[in-house]
Protein backbone atom coordinates (compact mmCIF):
# COMPACT_ATOMS: atom_id res chain seq x y z
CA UNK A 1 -31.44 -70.69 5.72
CA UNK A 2 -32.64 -66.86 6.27
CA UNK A 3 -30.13 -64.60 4.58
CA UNK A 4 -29.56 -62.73 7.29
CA UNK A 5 -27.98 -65.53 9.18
CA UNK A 6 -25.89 -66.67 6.40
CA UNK A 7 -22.04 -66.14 5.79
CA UNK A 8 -21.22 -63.04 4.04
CA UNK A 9 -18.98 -65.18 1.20
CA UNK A 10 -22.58 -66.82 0.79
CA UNK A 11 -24.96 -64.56 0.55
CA UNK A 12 -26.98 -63.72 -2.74
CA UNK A 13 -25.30 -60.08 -2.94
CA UNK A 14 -21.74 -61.37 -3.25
CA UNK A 15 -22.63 -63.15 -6.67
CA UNK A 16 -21.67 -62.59 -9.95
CA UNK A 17 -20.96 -58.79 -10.69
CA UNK A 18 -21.33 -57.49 -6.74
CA UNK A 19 -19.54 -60.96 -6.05
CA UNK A 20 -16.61 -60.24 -3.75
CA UNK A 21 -15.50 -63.90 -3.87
CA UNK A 22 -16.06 -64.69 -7.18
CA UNK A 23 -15.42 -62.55 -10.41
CA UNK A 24 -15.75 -65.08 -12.09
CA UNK A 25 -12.87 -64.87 -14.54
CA UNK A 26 -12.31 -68.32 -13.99
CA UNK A 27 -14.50 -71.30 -13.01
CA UNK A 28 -13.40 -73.76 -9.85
CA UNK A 29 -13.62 -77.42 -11.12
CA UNK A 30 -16.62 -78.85 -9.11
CA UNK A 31 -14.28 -80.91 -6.48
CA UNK A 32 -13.19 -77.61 -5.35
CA UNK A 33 -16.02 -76.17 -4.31
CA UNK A 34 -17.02 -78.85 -2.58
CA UNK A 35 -13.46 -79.01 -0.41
CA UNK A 36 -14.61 -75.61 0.29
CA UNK A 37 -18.01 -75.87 1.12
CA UNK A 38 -16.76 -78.97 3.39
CA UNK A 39 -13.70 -76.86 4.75
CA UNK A 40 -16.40 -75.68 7.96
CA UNK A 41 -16.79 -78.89 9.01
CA UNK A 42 -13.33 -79.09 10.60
CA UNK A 43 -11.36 -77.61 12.90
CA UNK A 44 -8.08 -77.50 11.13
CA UNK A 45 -7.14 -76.80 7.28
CA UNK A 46 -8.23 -80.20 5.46
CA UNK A 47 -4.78 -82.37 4.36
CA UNK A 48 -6.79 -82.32 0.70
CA UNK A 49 -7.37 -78.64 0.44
CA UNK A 50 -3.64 -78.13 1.37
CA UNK A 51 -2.50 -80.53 -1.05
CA UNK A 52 -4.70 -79.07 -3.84
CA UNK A 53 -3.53 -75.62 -3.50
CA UNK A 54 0.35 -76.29 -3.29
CA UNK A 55 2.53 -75.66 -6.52
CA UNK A 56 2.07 -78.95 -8.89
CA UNK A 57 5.48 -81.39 -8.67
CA UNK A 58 7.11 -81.01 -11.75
CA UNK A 59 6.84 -83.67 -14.52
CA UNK A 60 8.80 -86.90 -14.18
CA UNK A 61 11.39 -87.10 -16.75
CA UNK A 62 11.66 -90.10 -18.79
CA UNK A 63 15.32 -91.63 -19.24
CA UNK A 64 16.77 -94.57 -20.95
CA UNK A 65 17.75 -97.05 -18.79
CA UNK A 66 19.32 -100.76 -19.63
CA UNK A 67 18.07 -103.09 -22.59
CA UNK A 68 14.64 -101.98 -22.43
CA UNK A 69 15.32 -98.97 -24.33
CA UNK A 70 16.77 -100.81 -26.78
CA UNK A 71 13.46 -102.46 -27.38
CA UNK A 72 11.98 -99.22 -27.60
CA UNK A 73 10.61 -99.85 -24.01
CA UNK A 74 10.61 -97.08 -21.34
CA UNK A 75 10.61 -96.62 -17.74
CA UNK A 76 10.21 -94.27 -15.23
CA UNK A 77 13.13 -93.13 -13.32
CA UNK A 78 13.46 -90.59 -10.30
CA UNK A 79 16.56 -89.86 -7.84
CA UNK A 80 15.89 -90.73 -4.01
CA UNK A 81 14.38 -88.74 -2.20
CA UNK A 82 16.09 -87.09 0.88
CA UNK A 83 14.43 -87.99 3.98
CA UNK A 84 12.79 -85.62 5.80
CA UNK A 85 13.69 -84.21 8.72
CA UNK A 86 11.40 -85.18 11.54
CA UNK A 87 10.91 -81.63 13.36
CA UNK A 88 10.13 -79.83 10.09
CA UNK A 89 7.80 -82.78 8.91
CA UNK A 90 5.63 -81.00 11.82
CA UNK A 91 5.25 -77.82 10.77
CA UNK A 92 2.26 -76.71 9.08
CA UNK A 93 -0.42 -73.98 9.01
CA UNK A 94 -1.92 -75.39 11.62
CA UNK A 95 0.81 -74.87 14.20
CA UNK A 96 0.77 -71.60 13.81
CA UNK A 97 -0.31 -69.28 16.42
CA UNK A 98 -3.39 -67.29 16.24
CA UNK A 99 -1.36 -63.70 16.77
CA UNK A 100 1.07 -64.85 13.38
CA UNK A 101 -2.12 -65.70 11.52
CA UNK A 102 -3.64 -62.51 12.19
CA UNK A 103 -1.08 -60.62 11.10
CA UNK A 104 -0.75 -62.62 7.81
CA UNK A 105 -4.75 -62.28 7.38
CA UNK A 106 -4.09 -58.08 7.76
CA UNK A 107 -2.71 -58.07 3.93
CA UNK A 108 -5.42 -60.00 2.41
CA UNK A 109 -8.21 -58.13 -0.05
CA UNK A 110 -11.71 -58.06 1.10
CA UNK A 111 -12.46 -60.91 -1.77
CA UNK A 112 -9.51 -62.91 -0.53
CA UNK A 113 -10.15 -62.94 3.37
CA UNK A 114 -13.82 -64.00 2.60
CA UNK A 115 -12.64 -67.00 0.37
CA UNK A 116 -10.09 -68.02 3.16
CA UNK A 117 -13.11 -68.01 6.02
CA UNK A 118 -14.56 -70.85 4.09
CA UNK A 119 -11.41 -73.39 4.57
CA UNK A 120 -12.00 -74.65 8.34
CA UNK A 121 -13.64 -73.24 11.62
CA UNK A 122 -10.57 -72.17 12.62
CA UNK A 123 -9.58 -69.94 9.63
CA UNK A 124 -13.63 -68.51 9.48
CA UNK A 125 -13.01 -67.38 13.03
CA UNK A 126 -9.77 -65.69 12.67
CA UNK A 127 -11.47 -63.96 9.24
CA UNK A 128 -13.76 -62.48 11.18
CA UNK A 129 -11.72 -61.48 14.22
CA UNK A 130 -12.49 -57.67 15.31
CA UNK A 131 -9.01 -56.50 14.50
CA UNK A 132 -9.39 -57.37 10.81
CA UNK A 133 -12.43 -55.65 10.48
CA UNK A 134 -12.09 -52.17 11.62
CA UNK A 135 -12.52 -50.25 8.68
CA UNK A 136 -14.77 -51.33 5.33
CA UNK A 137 -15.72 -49.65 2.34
CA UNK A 138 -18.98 -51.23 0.44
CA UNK A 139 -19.68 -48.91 -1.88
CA UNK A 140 -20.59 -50.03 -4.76
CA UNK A 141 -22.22 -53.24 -3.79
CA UNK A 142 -26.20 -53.57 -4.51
CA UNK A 143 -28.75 -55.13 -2.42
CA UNK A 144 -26.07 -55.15 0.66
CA UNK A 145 -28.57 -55.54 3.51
CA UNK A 146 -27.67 -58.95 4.08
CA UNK A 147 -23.88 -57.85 3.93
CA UNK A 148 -24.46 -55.02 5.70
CA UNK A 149 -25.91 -57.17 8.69
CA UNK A 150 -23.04 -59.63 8.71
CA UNK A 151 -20.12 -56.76 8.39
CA UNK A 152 -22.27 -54.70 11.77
CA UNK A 153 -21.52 -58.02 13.80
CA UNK A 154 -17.60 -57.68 13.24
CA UNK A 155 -17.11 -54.97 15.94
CA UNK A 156 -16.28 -52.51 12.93
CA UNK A 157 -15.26 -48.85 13.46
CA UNK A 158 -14.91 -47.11 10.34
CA UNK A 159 -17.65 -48.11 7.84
CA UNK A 160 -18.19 -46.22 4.32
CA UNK A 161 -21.03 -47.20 2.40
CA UNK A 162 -21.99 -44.08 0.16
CA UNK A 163 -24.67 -44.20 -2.44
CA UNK A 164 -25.58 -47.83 -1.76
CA UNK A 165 -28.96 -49.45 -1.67
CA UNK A 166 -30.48 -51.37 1.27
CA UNK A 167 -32.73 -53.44 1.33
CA UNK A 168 -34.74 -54.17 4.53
CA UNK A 169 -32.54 -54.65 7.88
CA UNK A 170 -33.17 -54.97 11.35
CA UNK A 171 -29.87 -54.95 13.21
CA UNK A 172 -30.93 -57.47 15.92
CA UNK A 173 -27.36 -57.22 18.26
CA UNK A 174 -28.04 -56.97 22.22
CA UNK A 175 -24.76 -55.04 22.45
CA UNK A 176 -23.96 -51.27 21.37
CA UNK A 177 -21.95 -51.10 18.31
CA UNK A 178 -18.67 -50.06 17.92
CA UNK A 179 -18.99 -47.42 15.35
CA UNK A 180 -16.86 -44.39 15.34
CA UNK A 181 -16.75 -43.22 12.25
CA UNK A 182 -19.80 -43.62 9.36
CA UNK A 183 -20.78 -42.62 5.86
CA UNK A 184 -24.46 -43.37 4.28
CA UNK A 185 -24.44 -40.16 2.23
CA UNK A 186 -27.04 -40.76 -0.51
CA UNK A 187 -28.05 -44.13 -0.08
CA UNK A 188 -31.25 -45.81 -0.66
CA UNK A 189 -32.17 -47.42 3.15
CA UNK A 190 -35.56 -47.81 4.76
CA UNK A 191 -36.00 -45.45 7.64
CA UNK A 192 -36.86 -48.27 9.63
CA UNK A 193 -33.57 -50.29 8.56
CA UNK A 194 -31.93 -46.60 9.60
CA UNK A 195 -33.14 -46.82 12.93
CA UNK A 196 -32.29 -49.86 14.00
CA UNK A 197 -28.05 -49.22 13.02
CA UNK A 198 -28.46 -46.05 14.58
CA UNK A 199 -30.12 -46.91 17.56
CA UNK A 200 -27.87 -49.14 18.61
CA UNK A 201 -24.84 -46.38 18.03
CA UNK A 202 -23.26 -44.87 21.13
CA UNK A 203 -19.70 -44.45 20.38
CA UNK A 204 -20.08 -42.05 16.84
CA UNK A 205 -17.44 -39.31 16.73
CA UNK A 206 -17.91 -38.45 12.50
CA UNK A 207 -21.52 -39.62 11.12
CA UNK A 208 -22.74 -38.67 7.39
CA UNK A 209 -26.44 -39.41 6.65
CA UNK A 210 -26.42 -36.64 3.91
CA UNK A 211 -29.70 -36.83 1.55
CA UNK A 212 -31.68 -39.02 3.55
CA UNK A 213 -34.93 -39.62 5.26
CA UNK A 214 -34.56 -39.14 8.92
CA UNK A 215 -37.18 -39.96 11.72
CA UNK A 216 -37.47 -38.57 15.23
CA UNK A 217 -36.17 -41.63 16.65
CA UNK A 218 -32.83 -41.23 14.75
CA UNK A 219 -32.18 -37.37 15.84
CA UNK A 220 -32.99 -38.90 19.43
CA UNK A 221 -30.68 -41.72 19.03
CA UNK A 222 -28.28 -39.40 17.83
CA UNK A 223 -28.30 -37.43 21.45
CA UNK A 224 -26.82 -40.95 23.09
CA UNK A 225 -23.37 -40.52 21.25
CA UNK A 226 -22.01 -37.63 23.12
CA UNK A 227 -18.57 -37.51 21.56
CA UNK A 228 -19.90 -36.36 18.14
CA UNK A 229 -17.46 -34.07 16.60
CA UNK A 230 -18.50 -33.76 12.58
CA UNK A 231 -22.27 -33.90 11.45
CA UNK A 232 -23.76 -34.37 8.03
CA UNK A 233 -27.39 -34.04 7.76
CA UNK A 234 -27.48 -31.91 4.46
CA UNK A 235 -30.73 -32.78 2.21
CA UNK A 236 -32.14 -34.76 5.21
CA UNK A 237 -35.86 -34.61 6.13
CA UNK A 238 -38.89 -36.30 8.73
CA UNK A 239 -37.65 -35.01 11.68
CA UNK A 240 -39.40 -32.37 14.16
CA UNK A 241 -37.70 -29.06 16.08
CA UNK A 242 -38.02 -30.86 19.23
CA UNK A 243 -36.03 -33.63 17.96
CA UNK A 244 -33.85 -31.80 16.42
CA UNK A 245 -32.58 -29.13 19.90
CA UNK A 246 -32.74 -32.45 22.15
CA UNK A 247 -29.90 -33.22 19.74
CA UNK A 248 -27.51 -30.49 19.59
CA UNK A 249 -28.16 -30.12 23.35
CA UNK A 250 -26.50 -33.27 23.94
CA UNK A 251 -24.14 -32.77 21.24
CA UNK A 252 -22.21 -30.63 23.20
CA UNK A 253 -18.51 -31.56 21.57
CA UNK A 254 -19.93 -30.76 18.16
CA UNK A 255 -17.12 -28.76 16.22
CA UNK A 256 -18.65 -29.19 12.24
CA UNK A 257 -22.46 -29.50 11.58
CA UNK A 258 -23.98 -29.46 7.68
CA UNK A 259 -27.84 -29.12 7.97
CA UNK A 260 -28.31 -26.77 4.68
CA UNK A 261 -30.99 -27.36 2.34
CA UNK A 262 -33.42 -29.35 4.97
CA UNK A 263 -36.78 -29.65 4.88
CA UNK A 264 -37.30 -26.94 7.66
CA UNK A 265 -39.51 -24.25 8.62
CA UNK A 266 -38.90 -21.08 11.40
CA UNK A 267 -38.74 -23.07 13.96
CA UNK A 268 -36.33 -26.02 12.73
CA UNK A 269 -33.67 -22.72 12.46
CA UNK A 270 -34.65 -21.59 15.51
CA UNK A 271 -34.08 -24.62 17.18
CA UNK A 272 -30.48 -24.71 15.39
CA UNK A 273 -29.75 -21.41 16.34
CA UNK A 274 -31.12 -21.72 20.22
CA UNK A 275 -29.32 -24.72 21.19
CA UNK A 276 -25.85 -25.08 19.24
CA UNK A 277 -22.92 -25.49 20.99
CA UNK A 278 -20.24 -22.70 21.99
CA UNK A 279 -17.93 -25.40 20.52
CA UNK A 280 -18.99 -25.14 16.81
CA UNK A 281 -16.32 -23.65 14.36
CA UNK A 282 -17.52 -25.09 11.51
CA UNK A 283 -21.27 -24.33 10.42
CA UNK A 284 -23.54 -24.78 6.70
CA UNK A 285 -26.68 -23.33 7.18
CA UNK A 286 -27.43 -22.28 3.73
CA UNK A 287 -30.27 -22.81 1.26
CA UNK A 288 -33.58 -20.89 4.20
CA UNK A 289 -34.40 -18.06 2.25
CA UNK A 290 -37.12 -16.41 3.79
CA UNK A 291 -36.50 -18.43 7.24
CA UNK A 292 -33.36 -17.07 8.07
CA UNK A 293 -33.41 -13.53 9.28
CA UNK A 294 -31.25 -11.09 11.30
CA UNK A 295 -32.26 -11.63 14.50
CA UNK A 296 -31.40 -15.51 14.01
CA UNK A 297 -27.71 -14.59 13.29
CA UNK A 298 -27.54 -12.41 16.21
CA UNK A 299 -28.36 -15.09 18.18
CA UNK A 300 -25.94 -17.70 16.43
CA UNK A 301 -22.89 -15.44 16.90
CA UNK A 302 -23.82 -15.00 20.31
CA UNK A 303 -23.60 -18.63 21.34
CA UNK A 304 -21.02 -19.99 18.60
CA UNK A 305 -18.23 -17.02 19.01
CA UNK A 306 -15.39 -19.26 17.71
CA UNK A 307 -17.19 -20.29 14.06
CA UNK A 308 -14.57 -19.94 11.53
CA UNK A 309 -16.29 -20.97 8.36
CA UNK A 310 -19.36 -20.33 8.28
CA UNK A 311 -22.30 -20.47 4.78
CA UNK A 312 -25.10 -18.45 4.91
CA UNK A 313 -26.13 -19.08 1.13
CA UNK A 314 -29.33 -18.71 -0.11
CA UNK A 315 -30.44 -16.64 2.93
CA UNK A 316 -32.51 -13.58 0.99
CA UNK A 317 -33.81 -12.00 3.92
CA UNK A 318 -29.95 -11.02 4.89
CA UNK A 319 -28.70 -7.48 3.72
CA UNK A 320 -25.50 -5.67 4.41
CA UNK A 321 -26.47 -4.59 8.20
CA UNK A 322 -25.64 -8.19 9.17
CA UNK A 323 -21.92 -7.39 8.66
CA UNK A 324 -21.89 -5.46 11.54
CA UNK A 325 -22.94 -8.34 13.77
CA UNK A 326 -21.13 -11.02 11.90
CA UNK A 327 -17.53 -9.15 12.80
CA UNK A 328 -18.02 -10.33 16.34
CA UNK A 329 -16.84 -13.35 14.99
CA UNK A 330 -12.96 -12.66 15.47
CA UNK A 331 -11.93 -16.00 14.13
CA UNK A 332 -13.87 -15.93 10.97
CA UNK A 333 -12.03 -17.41 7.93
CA UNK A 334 -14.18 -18.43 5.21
CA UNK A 335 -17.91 -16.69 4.53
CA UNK A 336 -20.06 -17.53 2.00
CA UNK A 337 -22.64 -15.38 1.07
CA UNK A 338 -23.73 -16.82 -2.16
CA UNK A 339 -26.94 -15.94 -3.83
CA UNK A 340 -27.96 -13.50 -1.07
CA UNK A 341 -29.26 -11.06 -3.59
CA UNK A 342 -29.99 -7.80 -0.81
CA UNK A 343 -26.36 -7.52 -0.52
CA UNK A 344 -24.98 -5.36 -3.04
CA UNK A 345 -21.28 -5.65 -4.37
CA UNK A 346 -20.51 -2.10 -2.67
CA UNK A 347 -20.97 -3.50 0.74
CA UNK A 348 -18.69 -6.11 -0.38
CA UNK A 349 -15.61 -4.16 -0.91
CA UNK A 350 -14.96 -3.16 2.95
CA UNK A 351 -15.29 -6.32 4.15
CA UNK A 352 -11.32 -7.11 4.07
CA UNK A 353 -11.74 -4.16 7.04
CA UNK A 354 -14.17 -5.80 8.67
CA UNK A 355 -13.02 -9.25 8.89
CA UNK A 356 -9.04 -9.03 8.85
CA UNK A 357 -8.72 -12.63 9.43
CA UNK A 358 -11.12 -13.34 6.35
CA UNK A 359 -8.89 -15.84 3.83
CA UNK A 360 -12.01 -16.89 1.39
CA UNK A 361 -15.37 -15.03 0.17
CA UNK A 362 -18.08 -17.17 -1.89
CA UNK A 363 -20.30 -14.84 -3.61
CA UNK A 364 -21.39 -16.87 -6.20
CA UNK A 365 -24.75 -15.26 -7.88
CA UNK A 366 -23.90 -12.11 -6.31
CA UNK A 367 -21.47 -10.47 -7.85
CA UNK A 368 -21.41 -10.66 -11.81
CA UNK A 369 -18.66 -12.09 -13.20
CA UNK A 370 -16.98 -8.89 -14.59
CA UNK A 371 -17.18 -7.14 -11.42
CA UNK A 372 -14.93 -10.00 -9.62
CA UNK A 373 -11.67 -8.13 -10.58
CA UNK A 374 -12.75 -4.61 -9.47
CA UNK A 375 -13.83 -6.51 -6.11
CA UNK A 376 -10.39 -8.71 -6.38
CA UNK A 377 -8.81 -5.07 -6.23
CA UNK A 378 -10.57 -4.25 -2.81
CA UNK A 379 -9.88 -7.54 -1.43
CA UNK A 380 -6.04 -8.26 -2.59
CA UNK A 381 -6.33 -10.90 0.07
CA UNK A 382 -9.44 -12.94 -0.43
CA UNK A 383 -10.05 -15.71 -2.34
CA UNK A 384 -12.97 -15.55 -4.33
CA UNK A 385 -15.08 -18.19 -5.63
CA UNK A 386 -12.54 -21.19 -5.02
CA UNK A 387 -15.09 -23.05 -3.34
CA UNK A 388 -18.65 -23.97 -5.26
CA UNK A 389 -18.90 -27.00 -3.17
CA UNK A 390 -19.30 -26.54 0.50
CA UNK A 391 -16.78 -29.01 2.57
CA UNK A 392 -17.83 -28.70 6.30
CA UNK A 393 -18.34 -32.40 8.17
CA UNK A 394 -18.43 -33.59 4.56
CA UNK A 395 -16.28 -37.01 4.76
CA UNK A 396 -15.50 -37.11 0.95
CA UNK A 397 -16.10 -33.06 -0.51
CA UNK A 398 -17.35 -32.87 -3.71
CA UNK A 399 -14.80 -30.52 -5.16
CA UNK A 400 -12.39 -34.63 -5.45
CA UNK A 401 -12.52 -35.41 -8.66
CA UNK A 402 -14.24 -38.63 -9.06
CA UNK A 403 -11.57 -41.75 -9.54
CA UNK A 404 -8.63 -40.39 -7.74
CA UNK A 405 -6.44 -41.59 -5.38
CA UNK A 406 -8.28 -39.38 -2.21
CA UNK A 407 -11.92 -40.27 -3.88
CA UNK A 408 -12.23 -43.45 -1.79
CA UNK A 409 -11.53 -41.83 1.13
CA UNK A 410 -13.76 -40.83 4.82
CA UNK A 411 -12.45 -38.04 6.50
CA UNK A 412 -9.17 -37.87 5.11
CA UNK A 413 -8.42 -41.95 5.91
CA UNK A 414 -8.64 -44.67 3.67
CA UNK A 415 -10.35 -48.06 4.54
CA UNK A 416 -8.43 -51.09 5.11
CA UNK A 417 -11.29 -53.99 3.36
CA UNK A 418 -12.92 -52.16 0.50
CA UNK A 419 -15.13 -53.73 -2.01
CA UNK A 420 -14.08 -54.11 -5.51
CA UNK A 421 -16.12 -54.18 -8.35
């Protein structure tokens, strides 16, 4: 059997350390797996299965009873047992609705849901009923293109995946997927396997493909989802300026977009620049150098008057006359201006004047760090340097300490099924 056809509780992946049915603390006695592996072939929950997995009946005492024990002879003894009542004698798993079952199912593990889909047809097709899977975490698991293929089938929404590898995968559905809300930041994927998830895609609102190789077809494909609020292509490369404005043209809802440190030329931040929406409040384009200039962030502030955080790092063409067109941004609340080494620190100080609504300056690389209180002093206001890591469209920023209780999460939201190592 192909492994892309096969169960996810089956396939190869979900063994042994990536294994999210077995960790194999313990060992199933043979006659259990096969009950299990058996379980598909009927409709309802097999009388044996049932029976093996209820508690164990206590032991039977032994008593003395009569003459025999004098003999040092013993017998078994037990008290009647109460007859049943004939309604509940009906009730089992089995007569339980499908809505009941459902909402049992919602508080199972990822590991436990998977090993329940294995006990009859019925229980394998309430497992994977669309309201169970609406939100997954996988990171962590290698080699998840098989899993990956079986978990896009569910109808899922919300599907984090972050520095995973992938092997090759064709996503073969007729039907659009249901994705909202996705995270592939810094994952090892073919672009081929990329395009053929994201091609299918009409419905993404938050997308993170941060660090990857792109393709013209995927910036294209990207133009069909038309709700797209938050956009993460930071590190990306392989696509053209063509691609790229056909995007943001269509991307007209766009509030945060990361694309710093691209593989771009002049006219990959021209096309940025020339066709990003009025809607935009949140914007990264750091790391150009030499490819932004002045006359680019005239024309950015133009079109995007509402940007409120804004990074222009890196940019070493810019020098302290671009204040004067940057305070046309009235609602500008965070600026970075790190490593922009033609600004000097004097132009700096009168910038609480010319951005009163200015809450946090990044000038990291710029100002030395024993000039940062004499500059503190000009901006009692300002908060400088709290930010190394930039945050914008980012759905897990960097500044989270790895391991805590928010590092798991995309966007602020935790995933209901997440994989456990």
């Amino acid at each position: 059997m192909p492994t892309d056809s096969m169960p996810l509780q089956d396939l190869p992946c979900l063994s042994l350390q990536g294994s999210m049915l077995s960790q194999p603390k313990r060992v199933m006695k043979r006659k259990s797996r096969d009950c299990l592996s058996e379980g598909l072939d009927t409709e309802c929950t097999p009388t044996e299965l049932i029976q093996q997995w209820s508690p164990s009946h206590k032991h039977q005492r032994l008593i003395s009873k009569g003459k025999e024990n004098d003999s040092s002879q013993f017998v078994l003894a037990r008290r009647a047992r109460r007859k049943k009542d004939s309604t509940s004698a009906d009730i089992s798993w089995d007569h339980l609705p499908d809505e009941l079952l459902l909402k049992i199912l919602f508080y199972l593990s990822l590991r436990d849901l998977l090993r329940m889909s294995t006990v009859c047809k019925r229980w394998h097709r309430l497992a994977f009923d669309e309201s169970l899977w609406h939100s997954v975490d996988l990171e962590g698991l290698t080699h998840m293109g098989p899993a990956l293929q079986q978990v896009l089938k569910t109808g899922i929404r919300r599907l984090r995946c972050p520095r995973s590898f992938v092997e090759e995968l064709h996503f073969t559905g007729t039907g659009p997927l249901q994705i909202v809300e996705m995270d592939l930041s810094s994952s090892i994927i073919p672009t081929s396997a990329l395009e053929s998830i994201i091609c299918h895609c009409r419905l993404l609102e938050y997308l993170s493909l941060e660090g990857l190789q792109l393709s013209d077809i995927i910036i294209r494909s990207l133009s069909k989802n038309p709700n797209l609020l938050q956009l993460n292509l930071s590190g990306c490369s392989g696509f053209s300026a063509p691609a790229l404005s056909d995007m943001l043209k269509s991307c007209s809802r766009l509030k945060q977009l990361n694309i710093s440190w691209c593989d771009f030329n002049n006219n990959h931040v021209k096309s940025v620049v020339d066709n990003l929406s009025s809607s935009v409040t949140h914007l990264n384009l750091s790391g150009y150098r030499e490819n932004l200039t002045l006359d680019d962030v005239k024309v950015l502030v133009t079109r995007c008057p509402h940007i409120e955080t804004l990074d222009l790092s890196d940019s070493t063409l810019l020098m302290a006359d671009s204040f004067p067109v940057l305070k046309k941004l009235k609602h500008l609340r965070h600026l970075s201006l790190s490593r922009c080494y033609h600004i000097h620190l004097a132009a700096l100080t009168d910038l609480g004047k010319t951005f009163p609504m200015l809450g946090l300056l990044d000038v990291f690389g710029l100002v030395q760090d024993g000039h940062l209180p004499s500059l503190k002093k000009e901006l009692p206001y300002v908060g400088l340097n709290s930010r190394p890591f930039s945050s914008i469209a980012r759905p897990t920023p960097a500044s989270r300490l790895t391991g805590s209780c928010s590092d798991r999460a995309m966007w602020n939201r935790k995933c209901h099924l997440r994989f456990k190592l």
